[in-house]
Protein backbone atom coordinates (compact mmCIF):
# COMPACT_ATOMS: atom_id res chain seq x y z
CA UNK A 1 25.94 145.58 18.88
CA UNK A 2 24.73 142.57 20.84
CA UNK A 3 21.01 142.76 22.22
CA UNK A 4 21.82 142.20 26.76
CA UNK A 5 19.52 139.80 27.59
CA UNK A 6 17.62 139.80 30.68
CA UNK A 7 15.40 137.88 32.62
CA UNK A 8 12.65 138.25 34.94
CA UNK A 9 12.10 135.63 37.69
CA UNK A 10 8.40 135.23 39.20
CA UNK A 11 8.16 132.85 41.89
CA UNK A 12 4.68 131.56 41.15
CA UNK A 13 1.78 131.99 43.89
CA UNK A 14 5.11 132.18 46.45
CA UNK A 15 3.53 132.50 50.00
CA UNK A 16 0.99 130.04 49.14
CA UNK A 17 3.41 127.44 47.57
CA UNK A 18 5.70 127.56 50.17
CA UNK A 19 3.13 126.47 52.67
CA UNK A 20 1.58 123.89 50.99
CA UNK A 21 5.01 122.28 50.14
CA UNK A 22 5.15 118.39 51.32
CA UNK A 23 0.71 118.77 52.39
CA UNK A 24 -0.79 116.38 50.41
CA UNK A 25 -3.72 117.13 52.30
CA UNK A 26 -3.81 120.18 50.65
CA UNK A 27 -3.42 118.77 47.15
CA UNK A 28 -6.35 120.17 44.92
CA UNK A 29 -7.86 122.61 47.61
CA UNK A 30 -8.13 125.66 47.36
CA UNK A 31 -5.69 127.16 49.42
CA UNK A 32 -4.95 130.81 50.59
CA UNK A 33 -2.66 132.74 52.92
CA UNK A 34 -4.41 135.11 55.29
CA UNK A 35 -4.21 137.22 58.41
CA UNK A 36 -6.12 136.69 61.28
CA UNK A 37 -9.92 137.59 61.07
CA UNK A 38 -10.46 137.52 64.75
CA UNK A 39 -7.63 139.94 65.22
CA UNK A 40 -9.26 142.22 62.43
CA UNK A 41 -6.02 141.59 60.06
CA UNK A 42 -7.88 139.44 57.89
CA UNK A 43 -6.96 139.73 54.47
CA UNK A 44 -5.59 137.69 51.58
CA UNK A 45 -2.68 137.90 51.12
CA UNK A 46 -1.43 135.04 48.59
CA UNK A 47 -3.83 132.69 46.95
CA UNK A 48 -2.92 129.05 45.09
CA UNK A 49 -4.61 128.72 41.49
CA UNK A 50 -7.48 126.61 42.74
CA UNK A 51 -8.80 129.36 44.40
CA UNK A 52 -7.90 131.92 41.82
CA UNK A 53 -10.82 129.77 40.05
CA UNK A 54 -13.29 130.93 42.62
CA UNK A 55 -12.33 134.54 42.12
CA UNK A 56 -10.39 134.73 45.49
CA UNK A 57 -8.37 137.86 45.03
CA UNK A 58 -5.20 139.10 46.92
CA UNK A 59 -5.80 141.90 49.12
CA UNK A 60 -9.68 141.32 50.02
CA UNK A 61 -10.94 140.13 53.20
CA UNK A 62 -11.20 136.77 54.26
CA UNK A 63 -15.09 137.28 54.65
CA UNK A 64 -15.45 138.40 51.32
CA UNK A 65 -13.14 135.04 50.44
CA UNK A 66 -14.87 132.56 52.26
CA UNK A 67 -18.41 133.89 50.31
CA UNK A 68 -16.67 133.01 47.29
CA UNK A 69 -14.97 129.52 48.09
CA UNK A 70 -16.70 128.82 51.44
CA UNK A 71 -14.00 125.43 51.48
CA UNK A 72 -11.14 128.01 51.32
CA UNK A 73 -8.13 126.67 53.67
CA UNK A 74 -6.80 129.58 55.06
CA UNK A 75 -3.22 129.27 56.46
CA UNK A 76 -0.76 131.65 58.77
CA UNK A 77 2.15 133.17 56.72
CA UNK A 78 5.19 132.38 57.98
CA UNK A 79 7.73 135.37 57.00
CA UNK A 80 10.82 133.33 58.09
CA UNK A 81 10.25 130.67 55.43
CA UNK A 82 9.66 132.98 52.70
CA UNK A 83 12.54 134.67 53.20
CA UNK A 84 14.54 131.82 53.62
CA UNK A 85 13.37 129.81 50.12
CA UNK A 86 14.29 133.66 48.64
CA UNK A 87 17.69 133.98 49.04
CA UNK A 88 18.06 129.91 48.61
CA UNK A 89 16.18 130.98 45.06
CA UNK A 90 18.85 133.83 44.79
CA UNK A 91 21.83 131.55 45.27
CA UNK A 92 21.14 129.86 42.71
CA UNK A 93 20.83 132.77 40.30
CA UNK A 94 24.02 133.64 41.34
CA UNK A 95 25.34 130.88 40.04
CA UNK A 96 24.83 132.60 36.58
CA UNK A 97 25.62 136.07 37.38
CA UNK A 98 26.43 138.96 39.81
CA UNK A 99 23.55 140.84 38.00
CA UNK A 100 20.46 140.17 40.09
CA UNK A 101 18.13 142.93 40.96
CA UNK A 102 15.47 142.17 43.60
CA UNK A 103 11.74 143.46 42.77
CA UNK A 104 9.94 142.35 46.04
CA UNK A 105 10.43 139.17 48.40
CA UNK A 106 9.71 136.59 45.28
CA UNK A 107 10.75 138.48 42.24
CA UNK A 108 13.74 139.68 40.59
CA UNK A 109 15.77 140.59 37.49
CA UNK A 110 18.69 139.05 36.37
CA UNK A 111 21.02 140.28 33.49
CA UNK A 112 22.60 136.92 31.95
CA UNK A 113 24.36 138.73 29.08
CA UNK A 114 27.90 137.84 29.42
CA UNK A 115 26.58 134.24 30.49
CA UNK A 116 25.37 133.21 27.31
CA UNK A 117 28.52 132.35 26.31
CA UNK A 118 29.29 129.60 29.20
CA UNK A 119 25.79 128.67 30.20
CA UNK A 120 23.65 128.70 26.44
CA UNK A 121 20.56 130.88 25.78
CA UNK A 122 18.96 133.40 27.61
CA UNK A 123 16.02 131.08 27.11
CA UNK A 124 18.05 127.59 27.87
CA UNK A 125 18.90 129.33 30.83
CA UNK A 126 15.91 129.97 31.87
CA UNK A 127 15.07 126.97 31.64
CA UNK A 128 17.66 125.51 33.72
CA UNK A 129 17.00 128.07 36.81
CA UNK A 130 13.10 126.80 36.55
CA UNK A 131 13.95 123.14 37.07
CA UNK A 132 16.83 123.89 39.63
CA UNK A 133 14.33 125.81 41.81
CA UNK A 134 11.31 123.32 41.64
CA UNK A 135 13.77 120.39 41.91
CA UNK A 136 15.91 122.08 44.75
CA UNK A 137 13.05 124.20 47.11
CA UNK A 138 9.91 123.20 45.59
CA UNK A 139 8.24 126.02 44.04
CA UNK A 140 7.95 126.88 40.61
CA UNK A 141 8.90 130.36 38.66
CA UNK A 142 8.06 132.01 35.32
CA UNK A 143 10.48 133.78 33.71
CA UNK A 144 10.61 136.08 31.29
CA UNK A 145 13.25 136.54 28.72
CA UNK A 146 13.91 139.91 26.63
CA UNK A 147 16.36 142.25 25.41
CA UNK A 148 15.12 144.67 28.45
CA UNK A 149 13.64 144.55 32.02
CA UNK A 150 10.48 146.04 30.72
CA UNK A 151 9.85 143.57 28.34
CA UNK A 152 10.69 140.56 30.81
CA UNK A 153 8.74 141.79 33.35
CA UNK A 154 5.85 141.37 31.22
CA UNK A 155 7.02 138.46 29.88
CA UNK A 156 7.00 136.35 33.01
CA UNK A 157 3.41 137.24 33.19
CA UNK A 158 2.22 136.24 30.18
CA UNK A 159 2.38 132.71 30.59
CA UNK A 160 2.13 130.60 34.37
CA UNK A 161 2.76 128.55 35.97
CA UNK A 162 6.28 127.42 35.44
CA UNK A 163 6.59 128.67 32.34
CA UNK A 164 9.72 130.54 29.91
CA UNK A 165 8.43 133.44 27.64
CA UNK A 166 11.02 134.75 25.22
CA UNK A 167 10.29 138.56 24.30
CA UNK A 168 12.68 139.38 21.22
CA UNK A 169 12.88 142.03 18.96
CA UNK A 170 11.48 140.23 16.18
CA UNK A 171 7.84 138.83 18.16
CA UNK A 172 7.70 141.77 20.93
CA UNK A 173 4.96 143.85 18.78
CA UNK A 174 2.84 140.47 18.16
CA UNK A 175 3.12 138.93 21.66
CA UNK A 176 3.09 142.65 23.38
CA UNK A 177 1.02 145.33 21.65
CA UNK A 178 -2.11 143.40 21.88
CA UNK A 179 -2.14 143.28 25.44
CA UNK A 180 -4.04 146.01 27.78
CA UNK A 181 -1.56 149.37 28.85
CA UNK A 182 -2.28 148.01 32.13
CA UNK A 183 -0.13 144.99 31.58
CA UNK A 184 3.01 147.52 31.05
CA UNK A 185 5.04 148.25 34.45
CA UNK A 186 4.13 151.51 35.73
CA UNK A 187 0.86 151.68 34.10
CA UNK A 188 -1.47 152.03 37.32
CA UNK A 189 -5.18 152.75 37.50
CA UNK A 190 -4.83 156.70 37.42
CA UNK A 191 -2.82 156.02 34.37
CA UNK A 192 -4.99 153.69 32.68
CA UNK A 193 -8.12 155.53 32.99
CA UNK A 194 -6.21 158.77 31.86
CA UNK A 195 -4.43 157.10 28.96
CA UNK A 196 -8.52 155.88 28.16
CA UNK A 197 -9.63 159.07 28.00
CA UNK A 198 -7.38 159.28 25.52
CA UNK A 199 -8.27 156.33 23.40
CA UNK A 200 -5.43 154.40 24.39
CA UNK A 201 -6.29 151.12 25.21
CA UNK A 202 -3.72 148.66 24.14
CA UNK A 203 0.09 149.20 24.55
CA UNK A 204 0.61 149.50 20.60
CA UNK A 205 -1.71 152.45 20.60
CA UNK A 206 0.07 153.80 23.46
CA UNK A 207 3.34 152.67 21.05
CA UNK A 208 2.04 154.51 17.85
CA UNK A 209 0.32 157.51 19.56
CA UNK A 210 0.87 161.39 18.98
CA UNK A 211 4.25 161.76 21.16
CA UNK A 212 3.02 165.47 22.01
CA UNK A 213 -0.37 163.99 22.89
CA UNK A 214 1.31 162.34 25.91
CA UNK A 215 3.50 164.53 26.82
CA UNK A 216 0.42 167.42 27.10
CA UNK A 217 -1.62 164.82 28.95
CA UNK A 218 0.98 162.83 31.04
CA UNK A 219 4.25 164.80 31.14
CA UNK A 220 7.70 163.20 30.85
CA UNK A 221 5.62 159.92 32.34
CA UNK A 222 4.08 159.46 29.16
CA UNK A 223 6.79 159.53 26.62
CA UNK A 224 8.69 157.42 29.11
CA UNK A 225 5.68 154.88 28.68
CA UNK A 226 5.88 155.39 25.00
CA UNK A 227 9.25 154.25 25.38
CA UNK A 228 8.50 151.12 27.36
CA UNK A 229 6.22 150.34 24.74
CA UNK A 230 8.15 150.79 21.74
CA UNK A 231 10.74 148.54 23.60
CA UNK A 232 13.41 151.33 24.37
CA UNK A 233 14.77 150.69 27.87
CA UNK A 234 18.13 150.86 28.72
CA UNK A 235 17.80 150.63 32.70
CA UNK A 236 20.31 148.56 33.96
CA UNK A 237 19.92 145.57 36.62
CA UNK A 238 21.77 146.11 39.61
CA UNK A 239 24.36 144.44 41.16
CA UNK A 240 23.13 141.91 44.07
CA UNK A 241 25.31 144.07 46.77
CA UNK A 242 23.42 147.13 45.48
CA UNK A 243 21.94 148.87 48.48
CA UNK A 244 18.91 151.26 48.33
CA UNK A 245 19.05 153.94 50.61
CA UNK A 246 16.49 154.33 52.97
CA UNK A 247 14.27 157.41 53.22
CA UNK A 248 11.65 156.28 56.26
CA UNK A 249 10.97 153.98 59.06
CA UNK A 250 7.00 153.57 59.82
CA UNK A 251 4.96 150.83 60.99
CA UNK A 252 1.09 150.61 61.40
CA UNK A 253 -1.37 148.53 62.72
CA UNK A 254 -5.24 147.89 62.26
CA UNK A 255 -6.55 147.65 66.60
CA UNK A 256 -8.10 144.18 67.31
CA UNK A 257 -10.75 146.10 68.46
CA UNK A 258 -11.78 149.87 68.31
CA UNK A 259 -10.06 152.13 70.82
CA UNK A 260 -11.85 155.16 72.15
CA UNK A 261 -9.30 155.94 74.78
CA UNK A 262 -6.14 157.92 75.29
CA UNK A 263 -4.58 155.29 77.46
CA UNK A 264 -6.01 152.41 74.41
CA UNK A 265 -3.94 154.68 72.06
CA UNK A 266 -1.17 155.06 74.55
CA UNK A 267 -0.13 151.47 74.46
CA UNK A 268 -0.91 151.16 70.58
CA UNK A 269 1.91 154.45 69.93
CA UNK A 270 4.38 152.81 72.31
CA UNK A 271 4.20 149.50 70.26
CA UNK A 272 4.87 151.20 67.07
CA UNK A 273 7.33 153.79 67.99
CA UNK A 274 9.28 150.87 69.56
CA UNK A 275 9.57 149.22 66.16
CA UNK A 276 10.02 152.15 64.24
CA UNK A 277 12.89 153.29 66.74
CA UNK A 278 14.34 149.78 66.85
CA UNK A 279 14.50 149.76 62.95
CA UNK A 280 16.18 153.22 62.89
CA UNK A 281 18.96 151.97 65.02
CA UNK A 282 19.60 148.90 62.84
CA UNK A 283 19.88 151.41 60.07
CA UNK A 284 22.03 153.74 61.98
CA UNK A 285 20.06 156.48 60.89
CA UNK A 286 18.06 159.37 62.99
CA UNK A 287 14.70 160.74 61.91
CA UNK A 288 13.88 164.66 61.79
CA UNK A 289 10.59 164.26 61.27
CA UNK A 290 7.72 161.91 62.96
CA UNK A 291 4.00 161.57 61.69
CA UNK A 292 1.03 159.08 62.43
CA UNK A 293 -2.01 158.29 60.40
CA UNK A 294 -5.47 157.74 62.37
CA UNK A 295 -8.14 155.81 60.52
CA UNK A 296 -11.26 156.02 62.55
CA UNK A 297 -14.10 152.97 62.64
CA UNK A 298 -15.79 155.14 59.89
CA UNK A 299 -13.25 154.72 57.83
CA UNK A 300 -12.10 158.08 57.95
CA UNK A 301 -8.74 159.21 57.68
CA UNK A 302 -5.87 161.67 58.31
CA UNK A 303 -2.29 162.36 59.02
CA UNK A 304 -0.14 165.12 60.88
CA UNK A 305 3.68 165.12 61.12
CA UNK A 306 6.15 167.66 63.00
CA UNK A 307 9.51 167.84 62.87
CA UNK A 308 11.93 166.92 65.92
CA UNK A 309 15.63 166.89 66.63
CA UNK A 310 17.47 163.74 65.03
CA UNK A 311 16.44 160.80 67.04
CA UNK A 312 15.70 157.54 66.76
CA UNK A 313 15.03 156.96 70.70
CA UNK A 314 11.22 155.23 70.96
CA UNK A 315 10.48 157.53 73.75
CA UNK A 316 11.57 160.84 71.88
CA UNK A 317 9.50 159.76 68.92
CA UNK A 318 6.58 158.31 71.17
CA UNK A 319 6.71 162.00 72.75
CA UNK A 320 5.92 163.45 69.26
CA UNK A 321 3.56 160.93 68.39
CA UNK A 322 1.23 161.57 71.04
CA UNK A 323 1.15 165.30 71.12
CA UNK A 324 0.59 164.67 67.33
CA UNK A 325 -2.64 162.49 67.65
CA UNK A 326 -3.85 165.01 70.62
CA UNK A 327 -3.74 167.26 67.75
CA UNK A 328 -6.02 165.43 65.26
CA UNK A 329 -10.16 165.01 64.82
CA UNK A 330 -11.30 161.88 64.90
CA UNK A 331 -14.40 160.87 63.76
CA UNK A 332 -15.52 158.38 66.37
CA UNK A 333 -13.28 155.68 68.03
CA UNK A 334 -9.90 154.91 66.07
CA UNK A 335 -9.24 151.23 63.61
CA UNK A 336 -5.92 151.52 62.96
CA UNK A 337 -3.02 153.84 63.80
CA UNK A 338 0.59 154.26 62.00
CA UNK A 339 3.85 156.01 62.83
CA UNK A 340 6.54 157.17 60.57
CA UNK A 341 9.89 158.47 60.99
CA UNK A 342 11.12 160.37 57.86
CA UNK A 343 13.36 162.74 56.65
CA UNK A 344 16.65 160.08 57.62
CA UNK A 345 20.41 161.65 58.54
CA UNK A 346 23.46 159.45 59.49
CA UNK A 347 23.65 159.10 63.30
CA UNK A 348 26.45 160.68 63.94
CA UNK A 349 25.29 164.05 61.71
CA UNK A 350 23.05 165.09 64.64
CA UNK A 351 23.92 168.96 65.89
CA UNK A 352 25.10 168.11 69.37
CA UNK A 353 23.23 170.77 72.50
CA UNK A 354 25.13 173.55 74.11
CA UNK A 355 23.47 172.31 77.17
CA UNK A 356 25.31 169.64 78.11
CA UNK A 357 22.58 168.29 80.37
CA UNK A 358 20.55 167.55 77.29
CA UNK A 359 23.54 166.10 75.93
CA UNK A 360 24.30 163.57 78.32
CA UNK A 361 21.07 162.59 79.06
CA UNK A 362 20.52 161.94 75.49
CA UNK A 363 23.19 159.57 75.01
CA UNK A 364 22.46 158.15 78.42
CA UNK A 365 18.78 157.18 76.89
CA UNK A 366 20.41 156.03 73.21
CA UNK A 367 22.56 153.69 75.21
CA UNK A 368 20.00 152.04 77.60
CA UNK A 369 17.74 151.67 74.11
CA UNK A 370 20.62 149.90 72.69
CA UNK A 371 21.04 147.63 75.22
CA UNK A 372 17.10 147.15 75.74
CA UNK A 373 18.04 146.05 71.75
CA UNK A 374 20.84 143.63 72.38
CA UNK A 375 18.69 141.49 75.05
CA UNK A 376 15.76 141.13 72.08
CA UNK A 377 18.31 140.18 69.57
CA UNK A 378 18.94 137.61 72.16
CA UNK A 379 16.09 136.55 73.78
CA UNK A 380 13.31 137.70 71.70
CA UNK A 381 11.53 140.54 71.16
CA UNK A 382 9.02 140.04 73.90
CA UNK A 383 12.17 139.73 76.59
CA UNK A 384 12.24 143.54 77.87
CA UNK A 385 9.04 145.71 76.77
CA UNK A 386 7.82 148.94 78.47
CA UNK A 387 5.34 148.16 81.29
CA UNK A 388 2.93 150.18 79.79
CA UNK A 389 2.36 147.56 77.35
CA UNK A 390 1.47 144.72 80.22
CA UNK A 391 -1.60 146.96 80.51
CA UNK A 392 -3.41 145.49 77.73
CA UNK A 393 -1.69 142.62 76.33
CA UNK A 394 -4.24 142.04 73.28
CA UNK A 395 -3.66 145.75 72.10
CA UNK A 396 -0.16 145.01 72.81
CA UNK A 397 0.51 142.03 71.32
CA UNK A 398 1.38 140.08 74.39
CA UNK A 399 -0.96 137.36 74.05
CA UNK A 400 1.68 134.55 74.17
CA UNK A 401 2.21 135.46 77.48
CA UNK A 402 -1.06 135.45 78.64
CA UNK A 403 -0.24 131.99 80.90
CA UNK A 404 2.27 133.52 82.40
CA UNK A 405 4.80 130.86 82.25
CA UNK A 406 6.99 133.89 80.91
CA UNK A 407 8.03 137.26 82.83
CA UNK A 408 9.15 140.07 80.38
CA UNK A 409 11.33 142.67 81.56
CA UNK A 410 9.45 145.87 82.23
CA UNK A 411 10.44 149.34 81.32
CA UNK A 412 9.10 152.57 82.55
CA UNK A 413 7.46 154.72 80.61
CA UNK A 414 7.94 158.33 81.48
């Protein structure tokens, strides 16, 4: 039986590529993509390789960047872009199959089995997406080519930038059990340091080790790594139109600045719950049950949930937020703040009131939220807002408006 052959597609550095696309300014500078510091969300989020060299690392703060590479560029992301230059990237894998799995905004399986036969290789093709994407958006990928995702996953790692890896049966225990466990998908710290403990520190070890070892030590997770490792993986890639189904809604924020207020942590909730309700509706789903997360300035942190009737109104679930966080210690003023809305049902599942008060003015509130939607879509999300949120327009997030040149739509906030 044929060996399907699969191949993982890495867009290479992809935030920070896209923005320095057609800046020859930026040519040989270290380059990274970062919140904003001033606004306390200043992290890195995507890095080019020149400063990789300095040791700038995705996911620390910009402080701790700029001590590194103190000529670090540090660009806005723009989310737009990247998700445009995705799906153009995604096009044109679908001009070799139906068989493309997504794995985050800039990676993605795609299962090119049936293609060899009109297109070449797994490898030739490969080769061809790689030039079609840096010729056609300007980015470069690494791809990985193998007999399974596992093994192409790793694959496009092992060699970047724009760069084609074949993984086959014959080289996959030279090119792969060398390589730290921590280079196999799944293989997080917890796992890594247990799988140490062991005396497992390469991914043939974990390949040749004692089976009921693993399983004593690690459960089904560890014979299922075994697996990976031995090159046994029979997951299949997905079909493009493949939809996952969605189990929660949250949204969080780190506070520009410390709030030590109820009325601070007021306008913060109503934010949140606004686009956690919004995002609900979208989905057509209802949440039954709402929780926050409160880090405080010291770092410390905690969460509380309760459960609710379906909703996905912003002021129902704003309700439940706030007797949730009168509920919780805090030790000192608060950083960030988060709300989630979980446990999902189809909108029209909901058990409908006896009272048919409640009923009515239910849908009466679901229908002035949807319309309070429909004018965003429209005119932006800053259009209609509740006037609770003109209170402080930096916790808000209304500084565009700050000159005044445009008047929101205020709602009231019972």
């Amino acid at each position: 039986m044929k060996d399907r052959c699969i191949l993982h597609i890495d867009m290479n550095n992809f935030f920070a590529t896209v923005e320095c696309r057609g800046r020859e300014d930026l040519i040989g500078k270290p380059v990274a993509v970062g919140g904003d510091a001033e606004a306390r969300h200043g992290i890195i989020l995507a890095k080019n390789y020149e400063a990789k060299s300095y040791g700038v690392s995705t996911g620390e703060s910009i402080l701790e960047a700029r001590r590194k590479c103190p000529q670090l560029v540090i660009l806005p992301p723009h989310y737009d872009e990247y998700v445009r230059v995705s799906r153009a990237a995604r096009r044109i894998y679908s001009d070799y199959t139906d068989l493309i799995e997504s794995f985050g905004i800039d990676e993605c399986w795609i299962d090119v089995s049936d293609s060899e036969y009109l297109f070449g290789s797994g490898v030739r093709i490969a080769d061809e997406i790689r030039e079609r994407v840096k010729r056609e958006l300007g980015v470069t990928v690494s791809i990985g080519v193998s007999f399974n995702k596992i093994f192409a996953k790793l694959g496009s790692d092992l060699k970047k930038p724009d760069a084609t890896t074949l993984i086959s049966r014959e080289n996959f225990k030279t090119l792969v059990w060398r390589l730290p466990t921590e280079e196999l998908l799944f293989v997080g710290r917890s796992t890594k340091r247990r799988l140490n403990t062991l005396g497992i520190f390469t991914i043939g070890e974990l390949a040749n080790a004692d089976s009921d070892l693993l399983s004593r030590f690690l459960g089904k997770n560890g014979l299922m790594l075994q697996n990976f490792a031995l090159g046994r993986d029979s997951a299949p890639v997905l079909q493009k139109d493949t939809f996952y189904t969605v189990k929660s809604v949250g949204n969080s924020t780190t506070t520009p600045r410390d709030i030590s207020t109820l009325r601070e942590a007021e306008i913060v909730f109503a934010v949140l719950c606004e686009s956690v309700a919004v995002r609900l509706r979208r989905e057509e789903k209802k949440c039954r049950t709402v929780s926050i997360s409160v880090r405080s300035s010291d770092l410390s942190w905690c969460s509380k949930q309760c459960r609710v009737e379906p909703t996905y109104s912003e002021r129902e679930i704003y309700r439940a937020a706030m007797e949730l966080y009168g509920s919780v210690k805090r030790g000192g003023p608060v950083r960030s703040l988060g709300v989630c809305g979980s446990d999902l049902c189809p909108e029209k599942d909901e058990q409908i009131s006896i009272f048919e008060g409640e009923t009515i003015g239910r849908a009466r509130l679901e229908v002035l939220e949807k319309t309070a939607d429909s004018i965003r879509d429209r005119f932006g999300k800053y259009a209609i807002r509740r006037g609770l949120m003109l209170e402080d327009r930096v916790l808000s997030g209304f500084a565009p408006y700050e000159d005044h040149t445009v008047h929101p739509i205020a709602l009231r906030t019972k």
